[in-house]
Protein backbone atom coordinates (compact mmCIF):
# COMPACT_ATOMS: atom_id res chain seq x y z
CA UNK A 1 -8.42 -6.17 -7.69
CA UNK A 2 -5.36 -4.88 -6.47
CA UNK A 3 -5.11 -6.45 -2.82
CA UNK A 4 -5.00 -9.28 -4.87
CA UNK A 5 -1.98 -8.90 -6.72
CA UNK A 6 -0.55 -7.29 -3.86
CA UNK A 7 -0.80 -10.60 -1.81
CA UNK A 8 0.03 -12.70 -4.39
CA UNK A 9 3.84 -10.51 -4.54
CA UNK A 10 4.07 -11.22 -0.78
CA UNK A 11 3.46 -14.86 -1.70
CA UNK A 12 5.76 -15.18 -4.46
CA UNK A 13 8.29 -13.66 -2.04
CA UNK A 14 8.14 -15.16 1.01
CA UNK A 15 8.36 -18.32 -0.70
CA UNK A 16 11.31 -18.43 -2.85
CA UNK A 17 14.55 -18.32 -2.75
CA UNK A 18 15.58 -17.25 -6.31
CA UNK A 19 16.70 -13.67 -6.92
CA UNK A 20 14.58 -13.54 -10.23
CA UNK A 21 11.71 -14.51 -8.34
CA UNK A 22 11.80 -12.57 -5.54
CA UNK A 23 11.84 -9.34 -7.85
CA UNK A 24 9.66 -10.97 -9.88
CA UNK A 25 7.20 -11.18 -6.72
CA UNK A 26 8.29 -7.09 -6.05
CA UNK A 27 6.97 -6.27 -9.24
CA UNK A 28 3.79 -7.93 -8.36
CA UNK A 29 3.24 -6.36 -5.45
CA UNK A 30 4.20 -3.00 -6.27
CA UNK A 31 1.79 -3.02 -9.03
CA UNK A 32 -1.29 -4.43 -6.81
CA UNK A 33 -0.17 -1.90 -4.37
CA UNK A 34 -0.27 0.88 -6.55
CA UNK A 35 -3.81 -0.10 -7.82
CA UNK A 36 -5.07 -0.18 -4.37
CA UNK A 37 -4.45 2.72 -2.97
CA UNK A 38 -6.20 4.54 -5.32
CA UNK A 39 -9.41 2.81 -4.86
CA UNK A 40 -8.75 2.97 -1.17
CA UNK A 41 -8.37 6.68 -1.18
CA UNK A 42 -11.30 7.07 -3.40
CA UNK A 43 -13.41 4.71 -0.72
CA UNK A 44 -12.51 6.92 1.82
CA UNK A 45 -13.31 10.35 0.13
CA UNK A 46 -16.66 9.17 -0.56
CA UNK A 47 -18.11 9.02 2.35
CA UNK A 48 -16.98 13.15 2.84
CA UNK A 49 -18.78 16.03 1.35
CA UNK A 50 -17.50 18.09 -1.67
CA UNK A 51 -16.44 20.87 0.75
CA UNK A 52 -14.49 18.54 3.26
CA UNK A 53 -12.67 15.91 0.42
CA UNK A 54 -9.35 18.18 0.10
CA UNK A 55 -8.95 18.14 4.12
CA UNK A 56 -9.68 14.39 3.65
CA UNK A 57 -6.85 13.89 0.95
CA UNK A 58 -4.60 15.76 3.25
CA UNK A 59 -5.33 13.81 6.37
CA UNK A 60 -5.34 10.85 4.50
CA UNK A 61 -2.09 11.79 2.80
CA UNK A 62 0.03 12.34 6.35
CA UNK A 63 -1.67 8.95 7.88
CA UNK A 64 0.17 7.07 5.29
CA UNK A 65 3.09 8.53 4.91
CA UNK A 66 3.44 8.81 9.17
CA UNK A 67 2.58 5.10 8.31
CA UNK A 68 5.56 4.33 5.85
CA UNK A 69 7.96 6.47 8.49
CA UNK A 70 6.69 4.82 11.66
CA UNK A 71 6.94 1.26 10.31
CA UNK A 72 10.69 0.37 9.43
CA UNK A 73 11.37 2.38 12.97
CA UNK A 74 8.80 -0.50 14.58
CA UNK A 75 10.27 -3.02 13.10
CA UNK A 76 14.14 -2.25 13.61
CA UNK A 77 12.92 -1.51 17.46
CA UNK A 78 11.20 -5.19 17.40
């Protein structure tokens, strides 16, 4: 549901060259982002028992956000 939306907001952005558009594509995105990661963290929790799910959040939690730190950094060094 929301990878889809997500991709379609890279889509929309990568391929125009309009200002309106290209926000119009961030919008998209941000929205299909923000109902994915939800179901993603929910997929992941599953699979852990009751007792283990908060250390799971907070693992998960720090993987993403050493994600979102780590990848400008990456991409600036590239």
């Amino acid at each position: 549901m929301g990878g889809g939306r997500g991709g379609a907001g890279f889509l929309l952005m990568g391929a125009t060259d309009h200002v309106s558009l290209l926000i119009a594509g961030a919008v998209v995105n941000c929205v299909g982002t923000g109902l994915l990661l939800p179901s993603l963290l929910t997929l992941a929790l599953s699979r852990l028992g009751f007792a283990d799910r908060g250390r799971g959040t907070g693992l998960w939690t720090a993987a993403f956000f050493l994600g979102e730190f780590a990848c400008p950094l990456a991409l600036l060094a590239a």
